[in-house]
Structure formats: C-alpha cells, structure tokens
Protein backbone atom coordinates (compact mmCIF):
# COMPACT_ATOMS: atom_id res chain seq x y z
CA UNK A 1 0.00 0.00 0.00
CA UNK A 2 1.13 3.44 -0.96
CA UNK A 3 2.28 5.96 1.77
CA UNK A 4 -0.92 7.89 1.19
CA UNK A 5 -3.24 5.39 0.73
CA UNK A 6 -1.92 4.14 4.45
CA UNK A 7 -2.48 7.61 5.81
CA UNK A 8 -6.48 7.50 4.60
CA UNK A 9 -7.43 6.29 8.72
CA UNK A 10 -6.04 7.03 10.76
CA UNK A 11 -6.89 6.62 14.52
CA UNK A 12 -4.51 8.28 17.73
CA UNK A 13 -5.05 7.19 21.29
CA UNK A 14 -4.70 9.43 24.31
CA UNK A 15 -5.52 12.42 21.89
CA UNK A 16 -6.41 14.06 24.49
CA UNK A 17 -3.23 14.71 26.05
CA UNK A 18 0.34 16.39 25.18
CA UNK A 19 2.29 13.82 23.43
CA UNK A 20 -1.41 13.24 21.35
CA UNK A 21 -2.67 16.60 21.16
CA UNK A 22 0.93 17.49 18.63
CA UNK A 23 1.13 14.08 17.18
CA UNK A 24 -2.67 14.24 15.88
CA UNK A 25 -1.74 18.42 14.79
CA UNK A 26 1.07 16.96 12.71
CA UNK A 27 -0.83 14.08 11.13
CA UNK A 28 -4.26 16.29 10.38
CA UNK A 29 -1.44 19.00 8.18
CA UNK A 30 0.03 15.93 6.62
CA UNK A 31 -3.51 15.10 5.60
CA UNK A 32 -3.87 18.56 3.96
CA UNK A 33 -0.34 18.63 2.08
CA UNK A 34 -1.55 14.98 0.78
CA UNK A 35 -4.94 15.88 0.02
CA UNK A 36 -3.92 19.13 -2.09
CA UNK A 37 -1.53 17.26 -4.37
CA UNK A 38 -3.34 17.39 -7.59
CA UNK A 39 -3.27 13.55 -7.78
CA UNK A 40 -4.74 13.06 -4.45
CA UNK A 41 -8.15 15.70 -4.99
CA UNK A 42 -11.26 13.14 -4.04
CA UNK A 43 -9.46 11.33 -1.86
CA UNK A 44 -10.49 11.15 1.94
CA UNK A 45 -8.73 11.05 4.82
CA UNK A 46 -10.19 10.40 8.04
CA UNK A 47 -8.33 10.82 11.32
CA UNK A 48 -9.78 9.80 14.62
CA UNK A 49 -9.02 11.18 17.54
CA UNK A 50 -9.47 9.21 20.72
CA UNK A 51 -9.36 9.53 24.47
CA UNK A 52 -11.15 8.61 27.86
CA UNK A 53 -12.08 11.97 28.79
CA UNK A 54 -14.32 13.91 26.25
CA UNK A 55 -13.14 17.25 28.06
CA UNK A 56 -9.78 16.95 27.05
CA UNK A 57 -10.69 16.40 23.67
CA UNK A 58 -12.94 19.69 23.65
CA UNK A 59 -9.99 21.28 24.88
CA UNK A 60 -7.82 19.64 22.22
CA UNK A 61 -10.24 20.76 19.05
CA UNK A 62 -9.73 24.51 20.65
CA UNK A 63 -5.74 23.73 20.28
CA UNK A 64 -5.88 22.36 16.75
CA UNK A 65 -7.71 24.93 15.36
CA UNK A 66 -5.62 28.12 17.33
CA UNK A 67 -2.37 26.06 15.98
CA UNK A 68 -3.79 25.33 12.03
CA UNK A 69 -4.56 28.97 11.95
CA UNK A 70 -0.44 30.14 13.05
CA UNK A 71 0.65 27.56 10.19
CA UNK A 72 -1.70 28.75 7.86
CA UNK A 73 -0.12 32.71 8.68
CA UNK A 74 2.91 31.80 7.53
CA UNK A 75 1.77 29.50 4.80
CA UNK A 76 -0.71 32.27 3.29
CA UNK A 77 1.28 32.63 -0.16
CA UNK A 78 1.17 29.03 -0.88
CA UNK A 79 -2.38 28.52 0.19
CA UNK A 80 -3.32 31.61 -1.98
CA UNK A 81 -1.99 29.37 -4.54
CA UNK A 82 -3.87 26.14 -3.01
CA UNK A 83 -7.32 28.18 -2.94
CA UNK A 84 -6.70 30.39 -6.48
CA UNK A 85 -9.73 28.48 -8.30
CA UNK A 86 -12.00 29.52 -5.62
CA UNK A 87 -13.49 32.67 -6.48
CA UNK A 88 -15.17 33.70 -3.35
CA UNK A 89 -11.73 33.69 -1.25
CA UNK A 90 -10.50 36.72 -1.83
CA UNK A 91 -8.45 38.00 1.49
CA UNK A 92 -5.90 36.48 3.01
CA UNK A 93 -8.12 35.97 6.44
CA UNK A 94 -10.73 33.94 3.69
CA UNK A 95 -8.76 31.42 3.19
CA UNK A 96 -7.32 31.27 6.60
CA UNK A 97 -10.39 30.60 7.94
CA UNK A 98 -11.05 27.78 5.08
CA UNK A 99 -8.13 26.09 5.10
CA UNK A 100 -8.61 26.24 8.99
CA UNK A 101 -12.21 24.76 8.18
CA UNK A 102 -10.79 22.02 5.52
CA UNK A 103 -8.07 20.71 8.05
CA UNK A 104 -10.55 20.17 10.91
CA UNK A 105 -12.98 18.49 8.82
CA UNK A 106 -10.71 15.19 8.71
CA UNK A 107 -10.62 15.21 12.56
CA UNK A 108 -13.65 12.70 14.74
CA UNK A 109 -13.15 12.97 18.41
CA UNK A 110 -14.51 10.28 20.27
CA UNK A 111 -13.89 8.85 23.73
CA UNK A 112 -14.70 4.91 21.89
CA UNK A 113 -11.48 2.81 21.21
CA UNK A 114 -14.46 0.43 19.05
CA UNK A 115 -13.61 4.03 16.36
CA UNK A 116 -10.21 2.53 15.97
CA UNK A 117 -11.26 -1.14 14.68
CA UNK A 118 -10.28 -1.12 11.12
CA UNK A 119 -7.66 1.98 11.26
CA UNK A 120 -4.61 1.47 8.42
CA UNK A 121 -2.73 2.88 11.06
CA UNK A 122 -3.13 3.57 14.77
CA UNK A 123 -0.85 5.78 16.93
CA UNK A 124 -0.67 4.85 20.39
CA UNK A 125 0.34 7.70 22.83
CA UNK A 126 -1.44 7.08 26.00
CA UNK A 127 0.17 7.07 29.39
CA UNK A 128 3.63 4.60 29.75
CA UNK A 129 2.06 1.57 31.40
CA UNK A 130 2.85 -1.50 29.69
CA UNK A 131 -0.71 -3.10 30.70
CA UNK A 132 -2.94 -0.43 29.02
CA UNK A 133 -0.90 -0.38 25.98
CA UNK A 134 -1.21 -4.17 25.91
CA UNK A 135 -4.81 -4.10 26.80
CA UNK A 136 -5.84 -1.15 23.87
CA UNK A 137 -3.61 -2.43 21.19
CA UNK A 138 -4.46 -6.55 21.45
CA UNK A 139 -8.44 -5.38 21.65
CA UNK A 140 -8.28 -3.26 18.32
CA UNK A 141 -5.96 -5.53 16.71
CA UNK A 142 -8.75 -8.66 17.43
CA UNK A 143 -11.40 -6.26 15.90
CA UNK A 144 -9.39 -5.73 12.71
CA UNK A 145 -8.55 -7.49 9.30
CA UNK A 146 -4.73 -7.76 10.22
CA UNK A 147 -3.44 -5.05 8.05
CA UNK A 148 -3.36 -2.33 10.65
CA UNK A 149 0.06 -0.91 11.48
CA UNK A 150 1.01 0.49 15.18
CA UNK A 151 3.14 3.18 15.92
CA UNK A 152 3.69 3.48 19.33
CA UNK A 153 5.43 6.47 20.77
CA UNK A 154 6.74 5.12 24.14
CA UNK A 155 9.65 6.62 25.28
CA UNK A 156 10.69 3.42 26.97
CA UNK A 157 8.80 0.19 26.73
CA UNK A 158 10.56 -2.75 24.59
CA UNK A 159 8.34 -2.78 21.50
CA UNK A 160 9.35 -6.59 20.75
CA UNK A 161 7.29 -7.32 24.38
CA UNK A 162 4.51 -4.83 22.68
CA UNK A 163 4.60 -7.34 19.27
CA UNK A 164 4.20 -10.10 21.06
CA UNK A 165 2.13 -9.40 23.89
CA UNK A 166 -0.47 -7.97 21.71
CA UNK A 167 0.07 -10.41 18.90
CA UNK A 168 1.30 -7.99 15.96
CA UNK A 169 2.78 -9.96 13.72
CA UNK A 170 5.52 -7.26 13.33
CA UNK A 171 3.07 -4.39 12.85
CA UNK A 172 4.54 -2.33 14.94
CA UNK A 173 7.12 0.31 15.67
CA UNK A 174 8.19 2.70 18.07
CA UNK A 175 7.37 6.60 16.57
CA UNK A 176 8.70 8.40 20.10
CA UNK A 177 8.38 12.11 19.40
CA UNK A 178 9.63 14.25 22.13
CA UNK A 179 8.10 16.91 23.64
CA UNK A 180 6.37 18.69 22.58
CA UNK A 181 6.08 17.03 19.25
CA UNK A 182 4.81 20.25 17.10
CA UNK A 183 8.01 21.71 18.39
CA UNK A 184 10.54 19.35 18.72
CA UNK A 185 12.74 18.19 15.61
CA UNK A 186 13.58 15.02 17.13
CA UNK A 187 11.86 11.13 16.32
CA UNK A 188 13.47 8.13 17.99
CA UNK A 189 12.47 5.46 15.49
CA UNK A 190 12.57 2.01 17.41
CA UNK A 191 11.94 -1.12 15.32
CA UNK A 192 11.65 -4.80 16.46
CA UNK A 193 13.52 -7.49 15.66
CA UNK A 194 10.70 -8.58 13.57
CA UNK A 195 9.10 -5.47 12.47
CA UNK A 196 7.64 -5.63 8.90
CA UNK A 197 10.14 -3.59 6.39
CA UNK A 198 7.33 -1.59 4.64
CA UNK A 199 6.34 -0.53 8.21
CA UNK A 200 9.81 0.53 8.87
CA UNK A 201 9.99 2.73 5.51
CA UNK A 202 6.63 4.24 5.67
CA UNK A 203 7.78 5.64 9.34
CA UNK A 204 11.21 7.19 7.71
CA UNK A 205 8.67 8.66 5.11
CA UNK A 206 6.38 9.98 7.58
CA UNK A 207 9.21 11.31 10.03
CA UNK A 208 11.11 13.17 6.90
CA UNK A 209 7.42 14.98 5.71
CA UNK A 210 7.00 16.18 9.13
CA UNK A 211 10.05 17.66 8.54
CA UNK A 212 11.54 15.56 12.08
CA UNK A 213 15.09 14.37 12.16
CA UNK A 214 14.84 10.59 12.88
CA UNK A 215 17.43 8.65 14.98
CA UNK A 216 17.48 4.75 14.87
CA UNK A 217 17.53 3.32 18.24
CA UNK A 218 17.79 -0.42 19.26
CA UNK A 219 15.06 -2.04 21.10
CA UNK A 220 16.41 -1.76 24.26
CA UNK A 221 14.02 -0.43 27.41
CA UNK A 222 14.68 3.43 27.71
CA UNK A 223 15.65 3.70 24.06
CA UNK A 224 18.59 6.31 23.48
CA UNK A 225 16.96 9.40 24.76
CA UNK A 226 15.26 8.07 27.87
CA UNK A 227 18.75 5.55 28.51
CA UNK A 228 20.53 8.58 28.85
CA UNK A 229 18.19 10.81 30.77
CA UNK A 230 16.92 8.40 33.47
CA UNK A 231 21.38 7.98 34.32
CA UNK A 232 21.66 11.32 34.42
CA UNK A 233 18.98 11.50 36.95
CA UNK A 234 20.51 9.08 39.34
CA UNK A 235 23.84 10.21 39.07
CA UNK A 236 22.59 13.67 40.34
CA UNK A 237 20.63 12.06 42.96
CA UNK A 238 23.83 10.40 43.61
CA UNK A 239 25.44 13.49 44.30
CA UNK A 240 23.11 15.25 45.72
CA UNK A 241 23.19 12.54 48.39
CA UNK A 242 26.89 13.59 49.09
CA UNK A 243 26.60 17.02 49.45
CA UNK A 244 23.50 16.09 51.59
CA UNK A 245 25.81 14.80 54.33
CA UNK A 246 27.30 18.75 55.42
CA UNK A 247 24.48 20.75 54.16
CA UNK A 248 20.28 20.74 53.71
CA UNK A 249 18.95 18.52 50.71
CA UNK A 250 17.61 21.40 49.38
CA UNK A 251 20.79 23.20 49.16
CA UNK A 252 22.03 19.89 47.95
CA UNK A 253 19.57 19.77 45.13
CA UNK A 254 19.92 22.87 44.45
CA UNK A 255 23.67 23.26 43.77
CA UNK A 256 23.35 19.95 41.28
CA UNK A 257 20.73 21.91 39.18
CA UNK A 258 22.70 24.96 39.14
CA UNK A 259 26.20 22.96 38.06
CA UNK A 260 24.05 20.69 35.48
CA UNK A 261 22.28 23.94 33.66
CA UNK A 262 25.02 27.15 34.35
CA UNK A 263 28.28 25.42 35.02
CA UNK A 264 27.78 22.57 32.46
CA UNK A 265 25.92 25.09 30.22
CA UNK A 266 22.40 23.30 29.90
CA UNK A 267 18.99 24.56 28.94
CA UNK A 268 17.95 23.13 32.37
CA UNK A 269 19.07 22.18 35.58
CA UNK A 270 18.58 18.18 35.88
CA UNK A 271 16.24 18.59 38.13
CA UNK A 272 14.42 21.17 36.43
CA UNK A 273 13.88 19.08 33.03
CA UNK A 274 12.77 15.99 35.79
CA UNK A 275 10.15 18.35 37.01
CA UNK A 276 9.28 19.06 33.00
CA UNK A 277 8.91 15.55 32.53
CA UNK A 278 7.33 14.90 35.84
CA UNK A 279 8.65 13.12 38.71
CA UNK A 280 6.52 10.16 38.44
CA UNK A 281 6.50 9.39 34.55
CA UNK A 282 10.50 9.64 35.39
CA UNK A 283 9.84 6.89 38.22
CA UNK A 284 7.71 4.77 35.69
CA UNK A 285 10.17 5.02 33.34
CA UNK A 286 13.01 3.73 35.69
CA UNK A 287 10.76 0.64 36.46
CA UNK A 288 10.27 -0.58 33.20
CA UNK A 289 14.43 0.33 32.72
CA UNK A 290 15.31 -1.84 35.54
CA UNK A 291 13.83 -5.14 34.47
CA UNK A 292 15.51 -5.34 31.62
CA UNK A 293 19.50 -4.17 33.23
CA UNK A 294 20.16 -6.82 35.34
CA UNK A 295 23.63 -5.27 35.77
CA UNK A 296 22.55 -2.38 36.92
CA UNK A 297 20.09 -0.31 39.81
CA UNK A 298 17.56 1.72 37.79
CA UNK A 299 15.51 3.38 40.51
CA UNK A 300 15.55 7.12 42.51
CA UNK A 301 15.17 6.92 45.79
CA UNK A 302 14.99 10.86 45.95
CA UNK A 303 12.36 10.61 43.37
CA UNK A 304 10.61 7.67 45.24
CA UNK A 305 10.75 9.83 48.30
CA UNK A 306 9.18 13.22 46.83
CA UNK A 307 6.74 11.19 44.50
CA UNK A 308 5.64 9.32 48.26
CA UNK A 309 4.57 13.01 49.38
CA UNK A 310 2.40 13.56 46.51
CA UNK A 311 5.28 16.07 44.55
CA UNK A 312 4.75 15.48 41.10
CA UNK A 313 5.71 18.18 38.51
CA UNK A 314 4.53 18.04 34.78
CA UNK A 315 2.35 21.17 33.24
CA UNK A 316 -0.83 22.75 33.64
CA UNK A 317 -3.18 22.87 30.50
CA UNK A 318 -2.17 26.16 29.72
CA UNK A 319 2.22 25.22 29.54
CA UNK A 320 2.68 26.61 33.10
CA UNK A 321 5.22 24.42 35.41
CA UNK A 322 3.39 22.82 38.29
CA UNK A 323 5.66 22.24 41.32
CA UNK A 324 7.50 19.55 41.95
CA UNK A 325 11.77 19.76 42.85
CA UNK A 326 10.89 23.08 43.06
CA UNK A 327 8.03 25.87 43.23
CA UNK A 328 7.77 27.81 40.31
CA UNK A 329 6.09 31.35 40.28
CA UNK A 330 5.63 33.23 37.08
CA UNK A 331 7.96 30.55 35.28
CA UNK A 332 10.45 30.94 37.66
CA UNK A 333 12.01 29.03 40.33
CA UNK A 334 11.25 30.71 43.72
CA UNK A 335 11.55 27.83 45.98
CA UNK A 336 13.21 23.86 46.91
CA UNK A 337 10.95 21.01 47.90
CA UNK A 338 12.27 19.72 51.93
CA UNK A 339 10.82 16.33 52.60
CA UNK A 340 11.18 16.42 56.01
CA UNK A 341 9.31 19.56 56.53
CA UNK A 342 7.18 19.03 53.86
CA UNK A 343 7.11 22.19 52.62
CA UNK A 344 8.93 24.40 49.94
CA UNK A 345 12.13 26.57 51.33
CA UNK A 346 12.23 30.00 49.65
CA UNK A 347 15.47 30.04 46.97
CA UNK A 348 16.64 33.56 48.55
CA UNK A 349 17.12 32.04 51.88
CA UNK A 350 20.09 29.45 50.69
CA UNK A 351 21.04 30.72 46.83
CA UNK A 352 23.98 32.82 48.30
CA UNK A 353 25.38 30.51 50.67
CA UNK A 354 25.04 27.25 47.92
CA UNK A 355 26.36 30.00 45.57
CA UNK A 356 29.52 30.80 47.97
CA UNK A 357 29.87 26.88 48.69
CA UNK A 358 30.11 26.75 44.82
CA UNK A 359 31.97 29.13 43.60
CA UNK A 360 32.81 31.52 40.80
CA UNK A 361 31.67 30.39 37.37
CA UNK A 362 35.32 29.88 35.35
CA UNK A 363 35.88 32.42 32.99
CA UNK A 364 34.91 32.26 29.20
CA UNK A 365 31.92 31.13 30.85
CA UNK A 366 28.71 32.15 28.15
CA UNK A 367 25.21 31.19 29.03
CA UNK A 368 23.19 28.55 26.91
CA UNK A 369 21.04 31.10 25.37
CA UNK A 370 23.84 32.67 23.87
CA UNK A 371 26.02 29.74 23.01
CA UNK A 372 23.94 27.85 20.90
CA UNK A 373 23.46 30.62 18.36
CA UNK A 374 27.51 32.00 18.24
CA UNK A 375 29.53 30.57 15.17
CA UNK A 376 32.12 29.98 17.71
CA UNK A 377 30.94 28.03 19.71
CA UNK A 378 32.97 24.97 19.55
CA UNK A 379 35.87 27.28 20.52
CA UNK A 380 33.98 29.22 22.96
CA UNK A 381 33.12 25.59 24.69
CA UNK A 382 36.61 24.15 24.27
CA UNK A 383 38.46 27.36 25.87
CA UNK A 384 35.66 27.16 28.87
CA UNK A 385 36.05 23.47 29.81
CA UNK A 386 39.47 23.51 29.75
CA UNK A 387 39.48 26.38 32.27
CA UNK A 388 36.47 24.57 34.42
CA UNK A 389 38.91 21.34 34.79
CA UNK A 390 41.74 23.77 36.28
CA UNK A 391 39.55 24.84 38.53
CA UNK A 392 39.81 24.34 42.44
CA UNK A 393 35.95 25.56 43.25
CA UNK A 394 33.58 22.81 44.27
CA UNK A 395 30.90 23.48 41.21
CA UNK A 396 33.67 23.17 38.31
CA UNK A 397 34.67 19.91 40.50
CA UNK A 398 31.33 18.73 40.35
CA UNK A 399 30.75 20.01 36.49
CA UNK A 400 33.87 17.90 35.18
CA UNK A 401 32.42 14.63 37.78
CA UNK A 402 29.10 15.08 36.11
CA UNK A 403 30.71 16.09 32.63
CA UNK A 404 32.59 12.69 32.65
CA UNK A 405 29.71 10.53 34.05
CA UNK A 406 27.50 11.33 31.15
CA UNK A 407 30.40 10.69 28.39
CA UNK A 408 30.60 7.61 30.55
CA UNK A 409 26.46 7.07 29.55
CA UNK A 410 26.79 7.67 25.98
CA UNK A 411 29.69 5.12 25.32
CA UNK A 412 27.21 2.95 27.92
CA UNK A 413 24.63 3.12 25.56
CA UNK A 414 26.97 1.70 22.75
CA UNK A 415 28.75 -0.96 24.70
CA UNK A 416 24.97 -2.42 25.74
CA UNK A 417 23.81 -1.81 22.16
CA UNK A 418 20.77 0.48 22.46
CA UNK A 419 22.86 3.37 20.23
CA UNK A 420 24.28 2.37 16.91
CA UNK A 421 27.53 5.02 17.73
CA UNK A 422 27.99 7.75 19.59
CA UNK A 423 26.97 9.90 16.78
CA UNK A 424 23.49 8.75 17.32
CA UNK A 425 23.72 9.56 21.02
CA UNK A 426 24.92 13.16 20.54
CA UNK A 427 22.02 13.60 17.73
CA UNK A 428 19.43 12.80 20.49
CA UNK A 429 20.88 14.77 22.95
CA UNK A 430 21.22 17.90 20.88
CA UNK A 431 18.27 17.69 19.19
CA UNK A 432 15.78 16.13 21.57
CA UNK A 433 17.32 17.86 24.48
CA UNK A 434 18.97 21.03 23.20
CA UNK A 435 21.83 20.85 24.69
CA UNK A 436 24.68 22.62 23.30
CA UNK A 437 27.16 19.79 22.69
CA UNK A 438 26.92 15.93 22.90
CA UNK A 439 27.93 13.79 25.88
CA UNK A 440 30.06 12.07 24.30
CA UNK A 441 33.29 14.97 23.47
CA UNK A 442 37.08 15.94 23.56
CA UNK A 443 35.86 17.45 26.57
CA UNK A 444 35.52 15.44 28.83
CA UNK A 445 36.74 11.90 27.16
C-alpha cells in the first residue's frame, strides 16, 4: 500500500493529552499537504481522535484549530496558490479561515477505542504503562482485518514485548516524538527485531514529511533518549546525596541543578527538566528500565521519596510548570521542595550561601542562550572546559564529575547496544534535548 493510501485512517489514542494533542496536529497537516496534491483531490482522509475523557478532547479541538490557523499565517502565499480556483476567497483571512475549516474536517473525536477497529494505522500515545498499551492495542488488533500498522510512541517500553504481547505480527514500531512534538525536531524510530520492512519505511517517510530528524535506536528499554536521561537522573541524585551529608537537601539539590544547567551550560538544571517531565513518569520510566539491566540499579530513591509526598511536577493545561523539585512562580524558580518539613524553602534564603559553597563560574563562561546561536561556539566551549577542569571551586569539580559521568552514559549506551555510535547519542541529545554539545566529546573523554 502506498504511503498515502496508508495515511487515509487514521486513529490516535490518548488524543487528548500532550504527546497526542501534537502528534494528531502533525498528522491532520500531513492530511492537507496529501490531500492538495493534484493527484490526491477526491481522496479522503479520516483521522480519529481518541481519548477517555471527552473534556480533554474539547480542549484539544480549541488547540488544533488556534495552531492550524499560526501555520496557515505563515503559509498564506502558498495557500493563496492552493485556494486560487476559488473565487469567493478573496483575502488572506478567507482562506485562513477555510483552510482552517478544511483541516478540521478530517478530525472525529470520540472517547470509543471500538472508532479505531479497522484503522490502516493507529498511533498509540497514552500514558507509559505497559498493561494499558497491551490491553488497547491486542483489543483493536482482534477487531481488525490484520493489516493495521502500530506506531507506538513510548519513550521506553521494549516494542518486541509490545509485538508479542499484543500479537502484531511485526506491525509495529516505536514513533517516540519528544516533547512537545509540534516543536521538537527530534523522532526516535525504534523497530523490532521482527518489524515488517514496509512498516519501517513508511515511518522514515512519515518522520522526513514532518520535517523531524529521525534517529534509529535499538530495542532496548529506555531507548537512546530516555537511557541517557533516566542515568543522568541518578547520578545527580547520587550526588546530591553527598553534598547532603554537610548541608540541607535542598541546598544539595539545588547546587546539582545549578552545576548541570550554568556550570555545564544546559537549557535546564537536571532537576528542572525531571520536574518538566514529571517526577513520576521519570519513576515509571526507571521501572520498566530496571527489568531489563540486570547489571545495573535503575531506581531514585529521591524521586521515590518526593513522588511518596504527593510532589509530582509536569504542566498545567495552559504550559505553566506545576511544582514539583521546586516551586515555580511566574515561570520561575522561587523555591526547593524539603521532605522532612514538607514544605517548599524560599530560593533567597540558601542561593547565596550554595552559591559561595560553589563558587565563581570559570571564565569564558557564556550562558546557553547565547552559546547555541555564536559561530564559535565549539571554541567558545573548548576554551571554557578547559578552564572549568583547572579549577579548584567545588561546582567546576562537580561540572567535570558530572561532565565525565555522562560521556561515561553515551559510550554505555553503545557498549549495551541500544545506540548504533555515539553519533546517534549526541544527535538525540542535541536535538531532543537542546543541549549545546553531545555527551560524548574531547571534553571530557
């Protein structure tokens, strides 16, 4: 079957949320592009969007619509082209408000999974619990001819124990987009061992229209990105559990964020981007990790300890933080999370003393926001580093610790065979996680 053909039903489950929300945006302006190719007029494509709670998916129709109409701004010469025979389109707000109207006309919301039954394809982003997964993708695929294809965007389940466990037959592949997907350049592409060729192509196909850079991953639990991250996480745990013994843990916690996001020159603090992610989706993650790592302890106890008092992070409907490491007030960090009082200690009462504890930062020091955009910055980064490793202060001693422990990671990941190189490693974390240089460097090699 033809990549268009396959694209004429298509059903996504957990629409409803963030990972679905941008995953069924993307598909419903592939369906346009496809449908205005002369070759394709007539044609329909129908594209289902499911999930349990109908409120979300009220919410999710308001999304679509705000987002078609920003693409459709900065598309408005081509879709004057698109719309020319149409002679009662005349300004550009016209055809806005069309092409707005054609786009959501291949979108059904429904909270019934029975709309799937019979989908060419179905994209699976619902919560990361093996179980449900199971549960939704073996009941559609008994209630369909065998021809439907799954594309599954965990970020960390084995999709072999997906193929089998929900009897496949190799129709199936991991599409993990990260988040959020609109956004974010970056598709880890994670085939089985048996997973069907054309399946395989149509997915580098669909990942190069959306315009995503796609990064082969092995079927290992945690994929690249997630291998990576979730390491990370407990290696700052790790030392935040040092530090812990002469100070607070919130002092402790918050000197790692501040050397993993200013001294290491990161986007975000590690516990920052955990708090993005949310603290318990991290904790899932790690469980499903550990299973399958028998040589190695994938779980928080930090995270088990904070998720235990009901801290959580993740976002708000509207993109706002919620708290969870720390509390977060007009997008900024105004407070640390104590477990043993319970309660969140304000940042001004302990950033100058972690601050004096850590140090200067070295010079030739230049924030993220600016690094990523200079020319230079390879230079900029190698002059930096080499002045953070002759440094006596207790952050650039903890940068170069943490700096080498995720090199260590990357060259992990290719030793146990979840990366193809470390290329692939660096791709993932400079694309998927914006950092300004791979792991894996001259730096800290």
């Amino acid at each position: 079957m033809e990549y268009t053909d396959k694209l004429k039903r298509v059903s996504i489950l957990g629409a409803g949320g963030k990972m679905g929300s941008g995953i069924l945006l993307l598909t419903a302006l592939e369906m346009a592009d496809l449908s205005m190719i002369p070759g394709n007029k007539g044609k329909e494509f129908n594209l289902i969007a499911i999930d349990v709670s109908a409120e979300n998916l009220k919410g999710v129709k308001h999304y679509i619509r705000e987002q078609i109409r920003k693409v459709a701004e900065k598309s408005i010469v081509r879709l004057r082209d698109v719309y020319k025979d149409r002679n009662d389109l005349v300004e550009n707000w016209e055809i806005i408000d069309q092409y707005i109207i054609d786009v959501m006309n291949f979108i059904q919301t429904t909270t019934s999974v029975e709309q799937a039954f019979g989908s060419s394809i179905v994209f699976e982003a619902v919560s990361e619990d093996p179980d449900l997964k199971l549960k939704l993708l073996g009941e559609i695929e008994k209630n369909s001819d065998g021809n439907t294809w799954y594309l599954t965007n965990t970020s960390s389940i084995p999709i072999l124990s997906l193929d089998e466990g929900a009897s496949l037959g190799g129709r199936i592949i991991g599409f993990h987009f990260y988040n959020p997907p609109a956004v974010q350049r970056l598709v880890e592409l994670i085939p089985a061992s048996g997973t069907v060729k054309d399946l395989r192509d149509f997915s580098m196909e669909y990942a190069s229209r959306l315009r995503k850079k796609a990064v082969l991953s092995n079927d290992v639990a945690g994929f690249i990105g997630n291998g990576h991250f979730m390491r990370d996480i407990l290696f700052g745990a790790s030392e935040v559990e040092k530090l812990a013994r002469g100070m607070s843990l919130p002092q402790a916690i918050w000197m790692i964020n501040r050397v993993t996001q200013d001294f290491l020159i990161r986007p975000m603090g590690i516990f920052q981007l955990t708090d993005y992610v949310e603290l318990d989706v991290c904790q899932h993650i790690m469980k499903v990790m550990d299973p399958c790592m028998s040589d190695e302890d994938l779980h928080c106890d930090l995270i088990d300890r904070l998720t235990e008092q009901g801290v959580r992070g993740g976002q708000y409907p509207d993109g706002s933080q919620k708290n969870g490491f720390f509390r977060y007030e007009g997008g900024r960090i105004t407070g640390i999370y104590d477990p043993e009082t319970k309660m969140y200690v304000a940042l001004e009462e302990l950033e100058s003393v972690c601050d004096k504890a850590l140090g200067p930062l070295p010079g030739g020091h230049v924030p993220w926001k600016i690094l990523v955009r200079d020319r230079k910055k390879k230079e900029i980064l190698q002059d930096y580093f080499e002045q953070l490793s002759g440094s006596a202060n207790l952050g650039a001693q903890l940068a170069v610790d943490y700096g080498q422990n995720s090199c260590r990671i990357g060259n992990l990941l290719v030793e146990k065979k979840v990366a193809n190189s470390t290329e692939d490693v660096n791709t993932v974390l400079l694309t998927g996680f914006y950092h300004a240089y791979g792991p894996v460097n001259e730096y800290f090699n």
